[in-house]
Protein backbone atom coordinates (compact mmCIF):
# COMPACT_ATOMS: atom_id res chain seq x y z
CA UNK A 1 117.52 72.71 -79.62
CA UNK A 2 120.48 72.84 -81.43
CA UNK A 3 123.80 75.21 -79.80
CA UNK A 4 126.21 76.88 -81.55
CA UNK A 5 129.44 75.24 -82.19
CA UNK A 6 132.46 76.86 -81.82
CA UNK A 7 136.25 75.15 -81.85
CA UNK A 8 139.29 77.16 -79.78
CA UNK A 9 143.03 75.74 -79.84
CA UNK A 10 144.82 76.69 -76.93
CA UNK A 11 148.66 77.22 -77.40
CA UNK A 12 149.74 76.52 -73.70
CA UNK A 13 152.50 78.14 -72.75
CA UNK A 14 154.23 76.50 -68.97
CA UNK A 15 156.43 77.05 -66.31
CA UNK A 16 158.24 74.98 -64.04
CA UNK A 17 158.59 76.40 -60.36
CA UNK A 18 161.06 74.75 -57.89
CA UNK A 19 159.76 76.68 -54.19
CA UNK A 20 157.77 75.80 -51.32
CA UNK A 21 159.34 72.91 -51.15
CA UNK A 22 158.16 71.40 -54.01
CA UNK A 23 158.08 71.43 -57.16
CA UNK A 24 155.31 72.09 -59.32
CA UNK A 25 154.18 73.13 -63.37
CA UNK A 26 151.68 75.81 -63.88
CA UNK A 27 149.92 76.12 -67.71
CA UNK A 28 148.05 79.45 -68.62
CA UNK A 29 145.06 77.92 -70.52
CA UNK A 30 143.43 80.89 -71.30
CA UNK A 31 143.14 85.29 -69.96
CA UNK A 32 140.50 87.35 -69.76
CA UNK A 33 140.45 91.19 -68.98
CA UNK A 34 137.17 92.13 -67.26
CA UNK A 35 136.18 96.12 -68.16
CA UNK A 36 132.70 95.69 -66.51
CA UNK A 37 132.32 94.60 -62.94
CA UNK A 38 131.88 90.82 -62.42
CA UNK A 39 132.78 89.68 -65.32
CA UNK A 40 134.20 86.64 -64.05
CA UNK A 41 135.73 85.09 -67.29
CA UNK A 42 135.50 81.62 -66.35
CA UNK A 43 133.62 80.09 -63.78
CA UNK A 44 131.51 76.77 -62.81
CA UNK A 45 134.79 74.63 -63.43
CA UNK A 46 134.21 70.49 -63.28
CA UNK A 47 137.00 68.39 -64.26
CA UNK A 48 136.81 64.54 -64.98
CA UNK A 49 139.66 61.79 -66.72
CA UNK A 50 137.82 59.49 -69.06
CA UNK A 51 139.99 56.72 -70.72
CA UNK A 52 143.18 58.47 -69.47
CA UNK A 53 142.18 61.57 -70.61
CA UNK A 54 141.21 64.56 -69.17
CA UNK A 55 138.11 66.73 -69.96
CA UNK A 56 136.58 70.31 -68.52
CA UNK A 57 133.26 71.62 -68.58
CA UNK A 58 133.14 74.93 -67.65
CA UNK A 59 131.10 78.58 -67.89
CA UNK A 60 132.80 81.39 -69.68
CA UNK A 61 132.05 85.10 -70.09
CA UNK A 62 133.31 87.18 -72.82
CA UNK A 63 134.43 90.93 -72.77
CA UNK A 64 130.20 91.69 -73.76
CA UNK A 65 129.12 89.87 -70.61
CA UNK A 66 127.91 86.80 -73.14
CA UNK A 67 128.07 83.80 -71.19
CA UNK A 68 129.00 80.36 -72.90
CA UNK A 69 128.89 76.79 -71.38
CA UNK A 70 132.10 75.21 -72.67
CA UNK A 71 133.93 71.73 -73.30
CA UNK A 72 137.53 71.32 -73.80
CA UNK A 73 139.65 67.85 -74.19
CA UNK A 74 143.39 67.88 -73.13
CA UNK A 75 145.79 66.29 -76.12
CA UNK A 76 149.07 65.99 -74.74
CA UNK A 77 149.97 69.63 -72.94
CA UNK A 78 146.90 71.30 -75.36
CA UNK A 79 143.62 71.82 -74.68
CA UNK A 80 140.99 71.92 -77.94
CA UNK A 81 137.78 73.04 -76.82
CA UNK A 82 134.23 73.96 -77.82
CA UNK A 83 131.03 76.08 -77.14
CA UNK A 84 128.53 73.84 -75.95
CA UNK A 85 125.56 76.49 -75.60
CA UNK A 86 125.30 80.08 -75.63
CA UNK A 87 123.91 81.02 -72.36
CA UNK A 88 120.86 83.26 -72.19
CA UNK A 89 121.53 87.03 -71.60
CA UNK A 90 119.81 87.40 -68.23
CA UNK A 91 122.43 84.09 -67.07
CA UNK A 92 122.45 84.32 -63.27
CA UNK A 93 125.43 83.01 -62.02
CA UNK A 94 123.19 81.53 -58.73
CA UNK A 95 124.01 79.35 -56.01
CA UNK A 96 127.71 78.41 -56.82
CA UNK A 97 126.53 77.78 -60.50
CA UNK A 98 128.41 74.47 -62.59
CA UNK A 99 128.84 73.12 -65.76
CA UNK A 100 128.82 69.02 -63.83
CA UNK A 101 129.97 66.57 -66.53
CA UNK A 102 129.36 63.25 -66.64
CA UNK A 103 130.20 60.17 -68.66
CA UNK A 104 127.85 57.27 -70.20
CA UNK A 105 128.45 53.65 -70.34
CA UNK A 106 129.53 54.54 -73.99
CA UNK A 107 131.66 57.75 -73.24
CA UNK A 108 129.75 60.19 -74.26
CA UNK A 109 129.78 63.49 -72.62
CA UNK A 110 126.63 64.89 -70.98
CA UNK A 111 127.13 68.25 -68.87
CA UNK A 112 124.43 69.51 -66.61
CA UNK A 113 123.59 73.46 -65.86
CA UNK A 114 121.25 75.52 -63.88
CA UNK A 115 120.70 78.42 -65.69
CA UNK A 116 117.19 80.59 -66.27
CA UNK A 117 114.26 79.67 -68.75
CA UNK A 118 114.02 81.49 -71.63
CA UNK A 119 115.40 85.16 -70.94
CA UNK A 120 113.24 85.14 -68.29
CA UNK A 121 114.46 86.15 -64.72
CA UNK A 122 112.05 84.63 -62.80
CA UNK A 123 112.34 81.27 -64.44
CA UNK A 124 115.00 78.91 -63.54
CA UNK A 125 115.69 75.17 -64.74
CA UNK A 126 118.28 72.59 -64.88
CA UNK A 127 119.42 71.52 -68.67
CA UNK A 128 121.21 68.57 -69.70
CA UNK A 129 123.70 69.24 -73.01
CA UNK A 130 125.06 66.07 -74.84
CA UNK A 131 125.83 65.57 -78.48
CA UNK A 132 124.14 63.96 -81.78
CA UNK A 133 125.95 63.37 -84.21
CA UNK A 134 128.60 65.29 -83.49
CA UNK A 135 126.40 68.37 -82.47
CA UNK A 136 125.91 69.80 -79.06
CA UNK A 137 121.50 69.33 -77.94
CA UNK A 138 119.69 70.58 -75.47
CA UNK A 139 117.43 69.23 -73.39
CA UNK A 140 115.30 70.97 -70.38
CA UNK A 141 115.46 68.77 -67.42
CA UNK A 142 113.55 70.19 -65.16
CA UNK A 143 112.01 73.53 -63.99
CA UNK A 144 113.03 74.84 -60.57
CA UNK A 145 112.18 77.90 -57.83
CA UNK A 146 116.01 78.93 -58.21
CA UNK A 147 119.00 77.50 -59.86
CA UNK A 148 120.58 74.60 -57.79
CA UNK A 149 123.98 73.57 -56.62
CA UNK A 150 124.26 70.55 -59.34
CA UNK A 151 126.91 67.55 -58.45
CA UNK A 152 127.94 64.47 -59.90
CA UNK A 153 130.24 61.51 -60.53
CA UNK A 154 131.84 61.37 -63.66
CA UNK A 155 131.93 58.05 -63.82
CA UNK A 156 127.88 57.30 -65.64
CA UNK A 157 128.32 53.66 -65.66
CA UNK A 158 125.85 52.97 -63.09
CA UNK A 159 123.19 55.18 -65.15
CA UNK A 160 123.21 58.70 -65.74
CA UNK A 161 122.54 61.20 -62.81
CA UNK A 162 123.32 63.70 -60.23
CA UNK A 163 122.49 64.92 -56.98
CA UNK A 164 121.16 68.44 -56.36
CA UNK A 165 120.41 71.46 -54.07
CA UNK A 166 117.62 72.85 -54.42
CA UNK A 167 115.86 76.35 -52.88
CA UNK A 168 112.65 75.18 -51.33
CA UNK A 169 110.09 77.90 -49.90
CA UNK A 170 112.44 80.19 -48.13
CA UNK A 171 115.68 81.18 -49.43
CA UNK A 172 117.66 78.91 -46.84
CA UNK A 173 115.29 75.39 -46.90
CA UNK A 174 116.98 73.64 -49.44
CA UNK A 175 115.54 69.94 -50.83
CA UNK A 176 118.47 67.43 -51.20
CA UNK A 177 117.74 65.06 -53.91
CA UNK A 178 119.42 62.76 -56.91
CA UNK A 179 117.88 63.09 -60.09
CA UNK A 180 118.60 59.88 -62.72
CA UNK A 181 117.83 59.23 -66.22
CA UNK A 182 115.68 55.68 -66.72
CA UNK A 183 116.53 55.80 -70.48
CA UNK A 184 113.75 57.92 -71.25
CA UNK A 185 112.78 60.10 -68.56
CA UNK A 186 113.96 61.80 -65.46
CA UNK A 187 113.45 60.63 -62.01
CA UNK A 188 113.72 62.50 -59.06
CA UNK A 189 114.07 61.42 -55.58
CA UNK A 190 113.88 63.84 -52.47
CA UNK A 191 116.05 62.75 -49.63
CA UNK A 192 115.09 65.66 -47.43
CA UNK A 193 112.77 68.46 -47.71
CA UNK A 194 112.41 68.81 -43.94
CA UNK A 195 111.81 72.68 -42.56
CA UNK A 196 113.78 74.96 -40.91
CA UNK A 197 117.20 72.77 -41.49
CA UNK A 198 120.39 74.61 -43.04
CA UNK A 199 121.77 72.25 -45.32
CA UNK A 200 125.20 72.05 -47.61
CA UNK A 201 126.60 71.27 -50.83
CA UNK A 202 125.87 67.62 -51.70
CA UNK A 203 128.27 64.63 -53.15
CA UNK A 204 127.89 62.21 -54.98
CA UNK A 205 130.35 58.85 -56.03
CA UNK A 206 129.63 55.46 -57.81
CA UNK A 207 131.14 51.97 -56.24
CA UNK A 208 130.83 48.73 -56.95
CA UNK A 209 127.40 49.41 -58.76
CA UNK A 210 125.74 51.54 -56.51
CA UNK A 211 125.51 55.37 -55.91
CA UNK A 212 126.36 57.24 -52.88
CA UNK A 213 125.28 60.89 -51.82
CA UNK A 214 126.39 62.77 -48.76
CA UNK A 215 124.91 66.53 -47.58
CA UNK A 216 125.14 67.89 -44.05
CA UNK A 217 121.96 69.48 -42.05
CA UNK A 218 122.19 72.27 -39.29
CA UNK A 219 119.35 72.50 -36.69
CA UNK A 220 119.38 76.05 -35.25
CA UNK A 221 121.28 76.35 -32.52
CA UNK A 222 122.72 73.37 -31.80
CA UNK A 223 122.82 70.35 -33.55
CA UNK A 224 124.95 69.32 -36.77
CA UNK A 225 124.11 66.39 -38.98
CA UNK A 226 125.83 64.34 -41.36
CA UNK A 227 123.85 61.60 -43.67
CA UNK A 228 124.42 59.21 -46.53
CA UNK A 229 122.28 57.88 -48.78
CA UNK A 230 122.67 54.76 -50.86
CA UNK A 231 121.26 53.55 -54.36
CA UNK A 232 121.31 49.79 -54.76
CA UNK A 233 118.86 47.80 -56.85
CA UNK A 234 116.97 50.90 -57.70
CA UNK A 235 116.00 51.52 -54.50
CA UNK A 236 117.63 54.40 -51.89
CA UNK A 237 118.55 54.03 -48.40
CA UNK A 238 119.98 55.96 -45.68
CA UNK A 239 123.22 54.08 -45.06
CA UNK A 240 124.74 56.70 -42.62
CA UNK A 241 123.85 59.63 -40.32
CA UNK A 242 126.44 61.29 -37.84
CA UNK A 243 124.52 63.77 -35.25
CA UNK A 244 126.73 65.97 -33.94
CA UNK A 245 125.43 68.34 -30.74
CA UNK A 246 127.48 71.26 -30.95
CA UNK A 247 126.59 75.25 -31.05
CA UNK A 248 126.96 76.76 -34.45
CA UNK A 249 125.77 79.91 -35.88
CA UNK A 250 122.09 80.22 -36.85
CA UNK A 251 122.57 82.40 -39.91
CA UNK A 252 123.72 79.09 -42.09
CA UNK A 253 126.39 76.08 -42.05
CA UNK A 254 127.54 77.90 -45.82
CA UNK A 255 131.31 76.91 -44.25
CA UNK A 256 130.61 73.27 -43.57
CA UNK A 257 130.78 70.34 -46.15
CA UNK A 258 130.39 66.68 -46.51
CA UNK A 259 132.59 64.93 -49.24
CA UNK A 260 132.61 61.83 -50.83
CA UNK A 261 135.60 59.91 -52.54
CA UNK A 262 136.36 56.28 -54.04
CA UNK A 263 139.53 54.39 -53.35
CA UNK A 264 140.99 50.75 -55.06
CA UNK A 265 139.97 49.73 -50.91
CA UNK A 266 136.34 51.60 -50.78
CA UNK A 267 134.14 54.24 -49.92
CA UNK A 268 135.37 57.67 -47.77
CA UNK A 269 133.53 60.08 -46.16
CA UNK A 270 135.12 63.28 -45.17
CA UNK A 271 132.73 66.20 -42.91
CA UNK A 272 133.57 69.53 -41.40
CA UNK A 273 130.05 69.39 -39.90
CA UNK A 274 132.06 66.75 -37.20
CA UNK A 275 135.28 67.59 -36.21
CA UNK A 276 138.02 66.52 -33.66
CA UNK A 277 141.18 68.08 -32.48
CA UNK A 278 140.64 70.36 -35.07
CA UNK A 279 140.32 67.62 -38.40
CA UNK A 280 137.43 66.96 -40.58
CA UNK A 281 135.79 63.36 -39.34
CA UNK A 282 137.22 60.83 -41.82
CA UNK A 283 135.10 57.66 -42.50
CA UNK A 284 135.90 54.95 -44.96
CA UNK A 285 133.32 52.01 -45.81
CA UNK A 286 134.66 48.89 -47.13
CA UNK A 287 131.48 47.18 -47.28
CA UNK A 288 130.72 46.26 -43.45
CA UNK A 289 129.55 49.63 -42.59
CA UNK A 290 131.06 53.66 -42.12
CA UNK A 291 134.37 52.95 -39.25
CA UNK A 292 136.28 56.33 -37.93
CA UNK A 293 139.75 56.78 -39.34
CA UNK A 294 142.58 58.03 -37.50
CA UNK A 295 144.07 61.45 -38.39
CA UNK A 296 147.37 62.37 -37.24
CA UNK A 297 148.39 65.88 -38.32
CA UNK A 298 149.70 68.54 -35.47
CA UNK A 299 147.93 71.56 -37.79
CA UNK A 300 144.14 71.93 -38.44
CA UNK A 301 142.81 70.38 -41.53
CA UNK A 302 139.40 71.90 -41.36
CA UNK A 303 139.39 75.08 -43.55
CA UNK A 304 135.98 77.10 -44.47
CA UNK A 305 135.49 75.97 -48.31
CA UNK A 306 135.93 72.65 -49.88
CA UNK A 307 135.71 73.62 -53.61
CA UNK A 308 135.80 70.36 -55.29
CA UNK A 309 132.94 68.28 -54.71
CA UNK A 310 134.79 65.05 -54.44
CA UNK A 311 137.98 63.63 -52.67
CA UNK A 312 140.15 62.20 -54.83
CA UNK A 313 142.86 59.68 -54.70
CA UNK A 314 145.94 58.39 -55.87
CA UNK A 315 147.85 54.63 -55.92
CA UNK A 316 148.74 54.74 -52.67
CA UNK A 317 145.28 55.50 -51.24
CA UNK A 318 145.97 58.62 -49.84
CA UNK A 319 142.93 61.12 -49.92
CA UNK A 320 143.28 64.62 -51.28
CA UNK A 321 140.30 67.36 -50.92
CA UNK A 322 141.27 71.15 -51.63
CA UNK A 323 140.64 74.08 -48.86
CA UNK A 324 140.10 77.52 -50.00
CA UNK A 325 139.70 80.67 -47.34
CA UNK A 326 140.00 84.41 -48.38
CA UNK A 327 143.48 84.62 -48.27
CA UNK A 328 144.95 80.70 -48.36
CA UNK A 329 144.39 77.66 -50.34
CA UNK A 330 145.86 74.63 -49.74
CA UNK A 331 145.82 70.97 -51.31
CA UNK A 332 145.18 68.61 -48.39
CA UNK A 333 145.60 65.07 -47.56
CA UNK A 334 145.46 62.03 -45.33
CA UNK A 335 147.67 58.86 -46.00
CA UNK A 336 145.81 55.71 -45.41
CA UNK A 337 147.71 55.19 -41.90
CA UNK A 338 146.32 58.56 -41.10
CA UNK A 339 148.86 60.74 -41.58
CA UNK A 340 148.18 64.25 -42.60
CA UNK A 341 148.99 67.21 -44.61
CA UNK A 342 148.58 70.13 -46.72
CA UNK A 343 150.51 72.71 -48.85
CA UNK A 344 149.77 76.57 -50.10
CA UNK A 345 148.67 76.90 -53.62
CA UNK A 346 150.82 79.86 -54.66
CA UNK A 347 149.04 82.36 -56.14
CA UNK A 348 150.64 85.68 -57.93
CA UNK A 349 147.95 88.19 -59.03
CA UNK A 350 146.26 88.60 -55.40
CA UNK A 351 142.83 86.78 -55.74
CA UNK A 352 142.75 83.31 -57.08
CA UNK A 353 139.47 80.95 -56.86
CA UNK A 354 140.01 77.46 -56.70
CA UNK A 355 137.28 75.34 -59.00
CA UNK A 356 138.62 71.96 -59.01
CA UNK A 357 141.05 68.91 -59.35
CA UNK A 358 142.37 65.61 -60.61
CA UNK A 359 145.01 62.76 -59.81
CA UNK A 360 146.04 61.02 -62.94
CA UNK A 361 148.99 58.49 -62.72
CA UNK A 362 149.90 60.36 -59.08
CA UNK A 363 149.85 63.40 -60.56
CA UNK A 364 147.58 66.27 -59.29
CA UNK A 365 145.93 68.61 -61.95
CA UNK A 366 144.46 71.92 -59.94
CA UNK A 367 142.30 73.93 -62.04
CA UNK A 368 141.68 77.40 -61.33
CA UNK A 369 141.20 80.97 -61.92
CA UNK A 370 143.49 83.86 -60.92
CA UNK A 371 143.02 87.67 -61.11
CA UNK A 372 140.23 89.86 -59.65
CA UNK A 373 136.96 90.19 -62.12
CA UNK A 374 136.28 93.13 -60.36
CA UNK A 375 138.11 96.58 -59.66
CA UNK A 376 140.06 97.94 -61.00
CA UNK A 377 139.44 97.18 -64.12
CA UNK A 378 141.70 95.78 -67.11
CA UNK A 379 142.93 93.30 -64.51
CA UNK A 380 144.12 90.09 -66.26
CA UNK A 381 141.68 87.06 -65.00
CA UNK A 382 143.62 84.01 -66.05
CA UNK A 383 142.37 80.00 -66.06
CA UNK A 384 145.08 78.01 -65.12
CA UNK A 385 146.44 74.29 -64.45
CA UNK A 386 148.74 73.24 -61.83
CA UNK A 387 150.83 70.40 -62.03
CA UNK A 388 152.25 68.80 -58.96
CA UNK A 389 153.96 65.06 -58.59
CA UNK A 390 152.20 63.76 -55.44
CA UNK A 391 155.27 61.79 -54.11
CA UNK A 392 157.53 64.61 -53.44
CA UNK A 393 154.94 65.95 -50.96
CA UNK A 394 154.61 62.67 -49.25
CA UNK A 395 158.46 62.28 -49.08
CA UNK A 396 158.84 65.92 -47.97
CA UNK A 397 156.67 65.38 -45.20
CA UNK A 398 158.25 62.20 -43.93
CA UNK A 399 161.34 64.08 -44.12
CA UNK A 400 160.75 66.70 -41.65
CA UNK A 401 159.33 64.11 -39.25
CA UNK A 402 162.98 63.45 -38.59
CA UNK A 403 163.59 66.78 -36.74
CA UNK A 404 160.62 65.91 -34.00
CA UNK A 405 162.14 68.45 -31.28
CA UNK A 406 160.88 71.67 -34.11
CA UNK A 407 159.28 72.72 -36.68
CA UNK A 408 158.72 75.18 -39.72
CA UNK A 409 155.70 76.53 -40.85
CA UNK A 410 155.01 78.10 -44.52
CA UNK A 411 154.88 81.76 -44.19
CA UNK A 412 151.76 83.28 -44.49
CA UNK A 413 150.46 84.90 -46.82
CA UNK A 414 152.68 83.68 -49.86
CA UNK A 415 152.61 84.98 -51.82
CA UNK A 416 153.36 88.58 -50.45
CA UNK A 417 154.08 92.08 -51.00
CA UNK A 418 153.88 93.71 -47.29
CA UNK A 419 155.01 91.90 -44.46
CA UNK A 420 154.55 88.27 -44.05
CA UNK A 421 154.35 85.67 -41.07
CA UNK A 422 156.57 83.04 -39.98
CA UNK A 423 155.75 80.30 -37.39
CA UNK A 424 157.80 77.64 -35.75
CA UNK A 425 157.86 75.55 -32.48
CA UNK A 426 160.28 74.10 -30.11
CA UNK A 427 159.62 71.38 -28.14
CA UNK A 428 162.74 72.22 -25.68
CA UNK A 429 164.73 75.18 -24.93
CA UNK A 430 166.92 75.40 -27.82
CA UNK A 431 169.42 77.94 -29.82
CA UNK A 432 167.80 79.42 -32.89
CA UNK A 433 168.44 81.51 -35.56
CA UNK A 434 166.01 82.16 -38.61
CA UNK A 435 167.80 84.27 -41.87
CA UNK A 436 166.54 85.17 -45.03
CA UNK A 437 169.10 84.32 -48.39
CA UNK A 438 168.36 85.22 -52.04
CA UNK A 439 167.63 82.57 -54.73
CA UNK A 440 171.57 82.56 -55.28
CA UNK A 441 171.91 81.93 -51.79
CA UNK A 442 173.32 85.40 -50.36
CA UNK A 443 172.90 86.30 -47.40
CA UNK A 444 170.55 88.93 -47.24
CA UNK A 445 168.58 89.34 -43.30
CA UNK A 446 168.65 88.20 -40.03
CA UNK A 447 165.77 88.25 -38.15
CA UNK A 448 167.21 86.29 -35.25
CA UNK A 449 170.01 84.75 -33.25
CA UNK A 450 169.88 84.12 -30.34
CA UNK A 451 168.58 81.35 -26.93
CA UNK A 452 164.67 80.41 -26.92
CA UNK A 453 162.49 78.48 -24.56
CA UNK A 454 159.95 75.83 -25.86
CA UNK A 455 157.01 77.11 -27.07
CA UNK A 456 155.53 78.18 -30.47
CA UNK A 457 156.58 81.41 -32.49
CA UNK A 458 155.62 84.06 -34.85
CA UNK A 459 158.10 86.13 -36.60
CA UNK A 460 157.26 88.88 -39.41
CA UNK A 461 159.07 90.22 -42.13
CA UNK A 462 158.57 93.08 -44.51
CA UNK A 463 159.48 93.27 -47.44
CA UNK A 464 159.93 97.15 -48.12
CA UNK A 465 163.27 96.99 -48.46
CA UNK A 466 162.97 93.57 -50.64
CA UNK A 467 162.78 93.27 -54.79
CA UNK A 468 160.22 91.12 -56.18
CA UNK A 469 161.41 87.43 -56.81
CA UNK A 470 161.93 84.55 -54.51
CA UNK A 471 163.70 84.11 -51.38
CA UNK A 472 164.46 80.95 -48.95
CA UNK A 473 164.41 81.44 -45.14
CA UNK A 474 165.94 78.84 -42.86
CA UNK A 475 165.58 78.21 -39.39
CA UNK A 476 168.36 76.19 -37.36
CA UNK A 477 168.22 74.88 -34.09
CA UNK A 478 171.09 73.67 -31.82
CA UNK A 479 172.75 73.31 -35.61
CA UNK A 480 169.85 71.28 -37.40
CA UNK A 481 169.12 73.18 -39.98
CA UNK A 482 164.80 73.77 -42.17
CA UNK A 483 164.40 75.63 -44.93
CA UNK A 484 161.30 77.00 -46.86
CA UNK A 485 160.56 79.62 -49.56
CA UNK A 486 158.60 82.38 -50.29
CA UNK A 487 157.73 85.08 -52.60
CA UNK A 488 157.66 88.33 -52.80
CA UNK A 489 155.49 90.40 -55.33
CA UNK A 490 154.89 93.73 -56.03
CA UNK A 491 151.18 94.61 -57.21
């Protein structure tokens, strides 16, 4: 079946942003304004670099709720992209619905969707879209109960494929299988279709010619289980399985994922299903098995939504995954000696959705959407880019370790337009004093001076009395002296 074929230029306009502590470039790639309720915009963002370059595939919905699976290629700091497929009109958007692209061993483009058979509500399937000469095809991949959580590496070389989640009889006994293309057909293998087992999001990576898939199990009430499975001369294997007796709640492990990334060194594994002192287990296989790695971080770096489906990495090895919760969303990471961090992902319209991300030449490329896409209505819903240099955050962090005897958290939320909340701690009884300046660096609030014992802090401001704009706070003890910024908005 042959799609329409459509051909958008964006115009990009950017800004540069110097504040919380870093600095970073955020594009507008395209706006939306919803008038109906959920009209999301875009959606079902996957994001992949092929020969230096980076591609999206992506869902978007237009102002008459007309859904459109898209493809866009970034030339230098433009995007030119396409419609793929229009979308039937009874498109439901699913279980976390994708557009999952993928890459042959010649560089073509293949994207995979779940989306419903034939206008037909009741009828779900997974299609495959790639292009003949120089047209967009269609091709139905298989039928299904429900429309799946799709995921994939980008990176086809090994064969062409992707691993999917898949409603079984009851709405919460999913199957967990990889589907692959032989050339001519499809093949599907079912890893687990066991019973009464919650299960998450699956991942998938290719290294060093095989293919690697990761999902997490719950076992109401009390037991929490991490597997991999491994492709190698056709044939699948469980490499890895982490059983984890805890309590959890019976109603479904939706806030729990298992992730997989590739490194120049090997193969990571990174689960919330199996955590200590608060961090995600982190697992790295270098080809004589899955060994623990140390994480060193004195902040938690387990957060309830992982939205990319793969870690990513950049020269130095470091892993990076992205957190979302209702209200914060960070970039994480852990250095390869296990050091650990994260930053906020400032956001300026109140609701932003993270979709996913990329390192190219250390440089981290968040893709997103901002703006509700629900009331009130005429809200601008904006898909945006983030650009942030990934060695200012390493080198920022290394700084502070310096000042071991306290530290500074970000305020929370940030942005804001009530009152915020700032934390610090002092590992000894120490003088403090924590003021608030403008971006010229006047003076503008004190919110103390004065003698503290050790301990940890929260202080709040409000910012009634505040204009909209940027302001720095800075918190010195015994005459060392940490500052941090934040933003104040006004909805």
């Amino acid at each position: 079946m042959k799609s329409l074929y459509f051909v958008f230029f964006f115009a990009i306009p950017s800004l540069v942003f110097s504040q919380l502590d870093y600095d970073y470039e955020i594009t507008v790639i395209d706006s939306f304004t919803c008038f109906q309720f959920n009209q999301a915009g875009m959606t079902g963002l996957t994001a992949a670099v092929h020969s230096g370059t980076i591609h999206l595939s992506y869902i978007m919905q237009d102002t008459s709720t007309k859904s459109f699976v898209m493809y866009a290629v970034k030339n230098g700091n433009n995007f030119t992209a396409e419609t793929v497929a229009q979308l039937p009109q009874n498109f439901s958007w699913g279980f976390s619905p994708r557009a999952i692209l993928q890459f042959d061993e010649f560089g073509s483009p293949h994207i995979y969707v779940g989306r419903v058979l034939n206008n037909a509500p009741l009828q779900k399937a997974i299609f495959e879209f790639h292009k003949n000469a120089g047209v967009w095809e269609e091709t139905l991949i298989s039928e299904t109960g429900n429309i799946p959580f799709l995921a994939a590496d980008p990176d086809g070389s090994n064969g062409l494929g992707f691993a999917f989640w898949s409603p079984a009889v009851n709405s919460w006994e999913r199957n967990i299988g990889y589907a692959s293309n032989n050339g001519s057909n499809w093949e599907f293998e079912v890893f687990t279709d066991r019973e009464n087992t919650h299960k998450t999001q699956p991942s998938v990576v290719n290294y060093d010619n095989k293919t690697y898939v990761t999902f997490g199990e719950g076992y109401c009430a009390d037991t929490l289980v991490t597997t991999v499975f491994v492709k190698e001369n056709n044939t699948w294997s469980k490499d890895y399985e982490d059983i984890n007796l805890t309590p959890y709640g019976c109603g479904s492990i939706g806030g729990l994922f298992a992730r997989l990334g590739k490194s120049s060194s090997g193969v990571h594994l990174l689960t919330s299903l199996h955590t200590e002192n608060g961090h995600p287990y982190f697992l790295k296989n270098e080809g004589q098995g899955w060994l623990p790695q140390e994480i060193i971080y004195n902040a938690s770096l387990t957060a309830p939504d992982w939205p990319s489906a793969n870690l990513k990495f950049d020269s130095k090895n470091t892993a990076y995954w992205l957190n979302q919760a209702a209200a914060s969303h960070y970039l994480s990471w852990i250095e390869e000696d296990g050091n650990g961090g994260l930053i906020g992902i400032p956001y300026f319209y109140g609701d932003l959705t993270l979709h996913d991300f990329l390192i190219v030449d250390d440089i981290a490329y968040i893709y997103y959407r901002e703006g509700s896409s629900a009331y009130p209505f005429g809200t601008p819903v904006m898909f945006k880019e983030m650009k942030i240099e990934l060695d200012q955050l390493i080198t920022s962090i290394e700084d502070e370790k310096i000042n071991s005897s306290f530290s500074l958290d970000q305020n929370f939320p940030n942005p804001f337009f009530t009152t915020t909340s700032i934390g610090f701690n002092l590992e000894k009884s120490s003088n403090v004093s924590l003021k608030v300046y403008g971006i010229l660096g006047n003076h503008i609030e004190t919110i103390l001076e004065e003698k503290r014992q050790a301990g940890e802090y929260q202080e709040t401001i409000t910012a009634s009395d505040l204009a909209e704009g940027i302001y720095t706070y800075m918190l010195t003890v015994d005459g060392v002296s940490v500052t941090r910024q934040m933003i104040i908005v006004n909805y």
